[in-house]
C-alpha atoms as a PDB file:
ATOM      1  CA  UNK A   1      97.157 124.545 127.104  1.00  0.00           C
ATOM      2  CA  UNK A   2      97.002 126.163 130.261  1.00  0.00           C
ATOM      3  CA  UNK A   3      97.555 129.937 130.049  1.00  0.00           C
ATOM      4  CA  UNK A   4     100.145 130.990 132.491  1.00  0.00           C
ATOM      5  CA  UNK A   5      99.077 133.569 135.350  1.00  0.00           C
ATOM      6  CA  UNK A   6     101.368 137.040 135.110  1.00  0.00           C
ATOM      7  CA  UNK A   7     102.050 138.712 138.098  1.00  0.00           C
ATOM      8  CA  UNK A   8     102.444 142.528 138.356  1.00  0.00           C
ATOM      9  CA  UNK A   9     102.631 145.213 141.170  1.00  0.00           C
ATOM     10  CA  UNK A  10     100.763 148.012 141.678  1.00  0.00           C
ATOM     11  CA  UNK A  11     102.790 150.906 143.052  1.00  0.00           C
ATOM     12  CA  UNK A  12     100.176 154.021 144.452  1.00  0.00           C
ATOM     13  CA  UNK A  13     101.822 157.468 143.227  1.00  0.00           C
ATOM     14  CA  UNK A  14      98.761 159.095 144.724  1.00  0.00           C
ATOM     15  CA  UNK A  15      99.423 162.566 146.606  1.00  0.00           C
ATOM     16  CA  UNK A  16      97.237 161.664 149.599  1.00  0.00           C
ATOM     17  CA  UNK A  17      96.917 158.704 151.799  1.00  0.00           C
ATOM     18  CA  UNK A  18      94.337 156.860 153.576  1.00  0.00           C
ATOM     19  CA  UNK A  19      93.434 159.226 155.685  1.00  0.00           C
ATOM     20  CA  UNK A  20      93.366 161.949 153.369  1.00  0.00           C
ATOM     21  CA  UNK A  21      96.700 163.740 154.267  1.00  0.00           C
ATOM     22  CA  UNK A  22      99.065 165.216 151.657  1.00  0.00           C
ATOM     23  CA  UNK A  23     102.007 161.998 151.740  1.00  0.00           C
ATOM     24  CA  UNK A  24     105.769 162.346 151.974  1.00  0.00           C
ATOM     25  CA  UNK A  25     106.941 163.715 148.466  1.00  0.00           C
ATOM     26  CA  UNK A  26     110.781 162.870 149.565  1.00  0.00           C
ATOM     27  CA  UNK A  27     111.327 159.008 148.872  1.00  0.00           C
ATOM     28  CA  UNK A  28     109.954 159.531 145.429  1.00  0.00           C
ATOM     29  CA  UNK A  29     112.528 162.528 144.438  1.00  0.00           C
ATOM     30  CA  UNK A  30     115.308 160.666 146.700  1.00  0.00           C
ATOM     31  CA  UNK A  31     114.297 157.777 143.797  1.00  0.00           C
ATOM     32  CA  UNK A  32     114.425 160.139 140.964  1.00  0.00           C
ATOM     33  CA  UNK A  33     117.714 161.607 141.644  1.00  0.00           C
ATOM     34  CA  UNK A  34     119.210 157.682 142.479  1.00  0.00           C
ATOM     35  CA  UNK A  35     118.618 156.879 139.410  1.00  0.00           C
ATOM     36  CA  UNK A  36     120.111 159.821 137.562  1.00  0.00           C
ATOM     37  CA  UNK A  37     123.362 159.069 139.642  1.00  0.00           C
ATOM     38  CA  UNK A  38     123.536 155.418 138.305  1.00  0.00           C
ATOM     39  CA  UNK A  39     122.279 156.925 134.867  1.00  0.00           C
ATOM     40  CA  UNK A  40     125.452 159.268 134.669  1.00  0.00           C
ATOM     41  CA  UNK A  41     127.932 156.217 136.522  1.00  0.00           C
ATOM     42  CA  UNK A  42     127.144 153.737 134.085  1.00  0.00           C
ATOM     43  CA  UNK A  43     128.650 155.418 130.894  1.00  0.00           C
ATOM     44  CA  UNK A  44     131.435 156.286 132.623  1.00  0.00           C
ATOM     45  CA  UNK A  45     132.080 152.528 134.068  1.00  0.00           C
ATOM     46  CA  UNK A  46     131.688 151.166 130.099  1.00  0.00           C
ATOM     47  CA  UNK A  47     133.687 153.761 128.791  1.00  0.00           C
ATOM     48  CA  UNK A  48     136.709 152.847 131.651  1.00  0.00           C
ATOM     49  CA  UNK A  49     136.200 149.215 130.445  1.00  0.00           C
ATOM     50  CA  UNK A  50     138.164 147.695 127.318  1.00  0.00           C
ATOM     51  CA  UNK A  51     136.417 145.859 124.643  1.00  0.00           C
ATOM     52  CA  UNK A  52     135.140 142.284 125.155  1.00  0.00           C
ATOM     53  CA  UNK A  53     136.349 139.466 122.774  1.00  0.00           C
ATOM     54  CA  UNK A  54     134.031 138.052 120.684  1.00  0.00           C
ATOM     55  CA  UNK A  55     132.372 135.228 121.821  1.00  0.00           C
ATOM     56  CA  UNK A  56     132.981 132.323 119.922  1.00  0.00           C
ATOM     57  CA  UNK A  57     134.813 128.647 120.848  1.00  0.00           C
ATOM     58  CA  UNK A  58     138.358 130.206 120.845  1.00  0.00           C
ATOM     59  CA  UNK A  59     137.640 132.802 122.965  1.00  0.00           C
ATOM     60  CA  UNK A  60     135.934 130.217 125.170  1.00  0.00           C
ATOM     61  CA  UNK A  61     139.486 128.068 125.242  1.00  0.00           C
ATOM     62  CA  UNK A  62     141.354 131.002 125.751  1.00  0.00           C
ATOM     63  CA  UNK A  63     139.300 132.335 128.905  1.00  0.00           C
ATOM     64  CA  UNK A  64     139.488 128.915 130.139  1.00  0.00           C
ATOM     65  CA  UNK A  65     143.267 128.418 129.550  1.00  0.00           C
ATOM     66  CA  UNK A  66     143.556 132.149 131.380  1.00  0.00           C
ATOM     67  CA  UNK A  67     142.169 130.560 134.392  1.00  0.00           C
ATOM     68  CA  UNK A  68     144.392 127.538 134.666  1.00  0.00           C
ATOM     69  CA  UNK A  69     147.806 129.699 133.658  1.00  0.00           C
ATOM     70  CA  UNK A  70     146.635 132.382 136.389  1.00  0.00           C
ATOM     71  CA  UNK A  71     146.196 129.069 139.041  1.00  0.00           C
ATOM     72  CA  UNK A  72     149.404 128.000 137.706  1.00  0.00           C
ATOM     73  CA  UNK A  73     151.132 130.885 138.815  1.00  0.00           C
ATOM     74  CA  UNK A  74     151.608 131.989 135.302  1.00  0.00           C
ATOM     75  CA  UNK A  75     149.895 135.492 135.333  1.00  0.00           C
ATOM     76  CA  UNK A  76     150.039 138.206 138.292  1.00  0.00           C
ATOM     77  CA  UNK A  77     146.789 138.651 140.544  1.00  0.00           C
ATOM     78  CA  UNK A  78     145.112 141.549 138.531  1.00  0.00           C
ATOM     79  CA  UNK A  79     144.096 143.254 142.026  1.00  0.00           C
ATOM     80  CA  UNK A  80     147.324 142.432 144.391  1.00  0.00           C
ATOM     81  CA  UNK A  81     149.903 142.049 141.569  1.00  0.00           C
ATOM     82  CA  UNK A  82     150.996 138.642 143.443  1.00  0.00           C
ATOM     83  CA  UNK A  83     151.101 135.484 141.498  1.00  0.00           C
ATOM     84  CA  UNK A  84     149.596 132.892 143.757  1.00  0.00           C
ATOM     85  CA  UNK A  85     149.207 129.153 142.799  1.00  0.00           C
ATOM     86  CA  UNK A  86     146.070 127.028 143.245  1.00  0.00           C
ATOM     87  CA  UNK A  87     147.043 123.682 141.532  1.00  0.00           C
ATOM     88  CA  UNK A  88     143.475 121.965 142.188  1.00  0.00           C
ATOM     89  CA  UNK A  89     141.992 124.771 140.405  1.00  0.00           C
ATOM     90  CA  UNK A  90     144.599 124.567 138.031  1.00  0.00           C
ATOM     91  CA  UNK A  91     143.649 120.927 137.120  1.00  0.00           C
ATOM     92  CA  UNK A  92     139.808 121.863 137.032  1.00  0.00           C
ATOM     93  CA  UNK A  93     140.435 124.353 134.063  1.00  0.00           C
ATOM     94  CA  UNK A  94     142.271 121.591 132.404  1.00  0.00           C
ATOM     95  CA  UNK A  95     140.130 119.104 132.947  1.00  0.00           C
ATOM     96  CA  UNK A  96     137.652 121.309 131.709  1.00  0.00           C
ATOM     97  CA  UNK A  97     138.947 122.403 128.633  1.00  0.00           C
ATOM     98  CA  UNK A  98     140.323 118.706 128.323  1.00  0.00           C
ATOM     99  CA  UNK A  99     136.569 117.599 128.457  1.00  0.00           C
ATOM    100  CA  UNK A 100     135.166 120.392 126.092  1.00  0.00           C
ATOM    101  CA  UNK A 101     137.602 118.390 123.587  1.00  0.00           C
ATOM    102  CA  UNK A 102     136.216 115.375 124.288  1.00  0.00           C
ATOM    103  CA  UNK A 103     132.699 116.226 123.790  1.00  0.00           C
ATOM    104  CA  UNK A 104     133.643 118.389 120.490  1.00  0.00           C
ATOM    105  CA  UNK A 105     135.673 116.402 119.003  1.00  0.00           C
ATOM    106  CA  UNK A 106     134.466 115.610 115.244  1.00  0.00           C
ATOM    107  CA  UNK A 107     132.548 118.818 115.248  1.00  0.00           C
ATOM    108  CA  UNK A 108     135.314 121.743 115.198  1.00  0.00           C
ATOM    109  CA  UNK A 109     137.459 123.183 112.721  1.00  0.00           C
ATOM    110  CA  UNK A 110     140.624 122.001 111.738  1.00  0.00           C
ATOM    111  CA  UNK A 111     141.988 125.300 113.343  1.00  0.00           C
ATOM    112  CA  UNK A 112     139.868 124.975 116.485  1.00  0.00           C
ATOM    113  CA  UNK A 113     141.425 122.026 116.758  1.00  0.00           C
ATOM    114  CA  UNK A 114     144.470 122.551 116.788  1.00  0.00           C
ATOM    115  CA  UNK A 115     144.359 125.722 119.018  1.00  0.00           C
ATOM    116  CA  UNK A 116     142.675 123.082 121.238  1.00  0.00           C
ATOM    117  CA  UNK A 117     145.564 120.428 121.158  1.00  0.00           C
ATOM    118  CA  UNK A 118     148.028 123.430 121.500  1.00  0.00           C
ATOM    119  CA  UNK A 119     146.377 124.744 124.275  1.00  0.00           C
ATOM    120  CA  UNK A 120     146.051 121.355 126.296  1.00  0.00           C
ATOM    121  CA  UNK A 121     149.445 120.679 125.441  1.00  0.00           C
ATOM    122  CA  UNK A 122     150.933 123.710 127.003  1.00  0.00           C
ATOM    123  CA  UNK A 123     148.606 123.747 130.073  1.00  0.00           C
ATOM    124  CA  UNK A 124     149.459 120.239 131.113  1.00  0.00           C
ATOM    125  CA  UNK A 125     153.276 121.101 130.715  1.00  0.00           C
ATOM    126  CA  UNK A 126     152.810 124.080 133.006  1.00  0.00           C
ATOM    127  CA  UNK A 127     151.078 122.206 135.776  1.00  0.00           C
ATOM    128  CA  UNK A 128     153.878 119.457 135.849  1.00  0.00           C
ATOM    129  CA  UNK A 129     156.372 122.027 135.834  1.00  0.00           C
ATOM    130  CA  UNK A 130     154.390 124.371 138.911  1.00  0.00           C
ATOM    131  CA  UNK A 131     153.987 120.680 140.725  1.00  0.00           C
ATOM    132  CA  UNK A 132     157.684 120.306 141.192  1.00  0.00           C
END
């Protein structure tokens, strides 16, 4: 086997430079208190932010079926508050979620299933009905 090469970068934190004079202290405090800023930001962003749903098939489904209702026209624009439609998009999420079924099929649950057929069902209703 041939052993794979690891790169890594050598950063000088030495007080002097070539020539012997005292360097620029500045960029590395300006770099110190950076990253105390996005230190205290980033609890504050996850604590703003509202659980994620567990990941598992369902939850996969759902997401996608989110997609093709908000395309639809379904479900307001969470930044604008507008409800737009984008039909080919639309069809891509239920193609999608149309082709996830194909290439599942014998290897979910009876309830994943189901939730599936419901789910396709509904979707392709929706897009005839934002066609007309």
């Amino acid at each position: 086997m041939a052993e794979e090469e690891k790169g890594f970068i050598i950063k000088d934190r030495r007080s002097f430079d070539e020539k012997g004079e005292l360097k620029d202290k500045e960029p590395q405090e300006e770099e110190k208190r950076e990253k105390e800023e996005t230190k205290k930001q980033a609890p504050k962003e996850e604590a703003e932010r509202p659980p994620l749903p567990e990941i598992n098939f369902t939850s996969l489904v759902f997401s996608l079926s989110s997609s093709a209702l908000f395309h639809c026209g379904e479900i307001d624009d969470p930044q604008t508050g507008e409800r737009k439609k984008d039909l080919p998009l639309a069809k891509h999420a239920i193609d999608t979620i149309a082709m996830l079924k194909e290439k599942t099929e014998g290897n979910l649950t009876e309830e994943e299933q189901k939730f599936m057929d419901n789910v396709l069902t509904d979707l392709r209703w929706r897009y005839v009905k934002a066609k007309e």
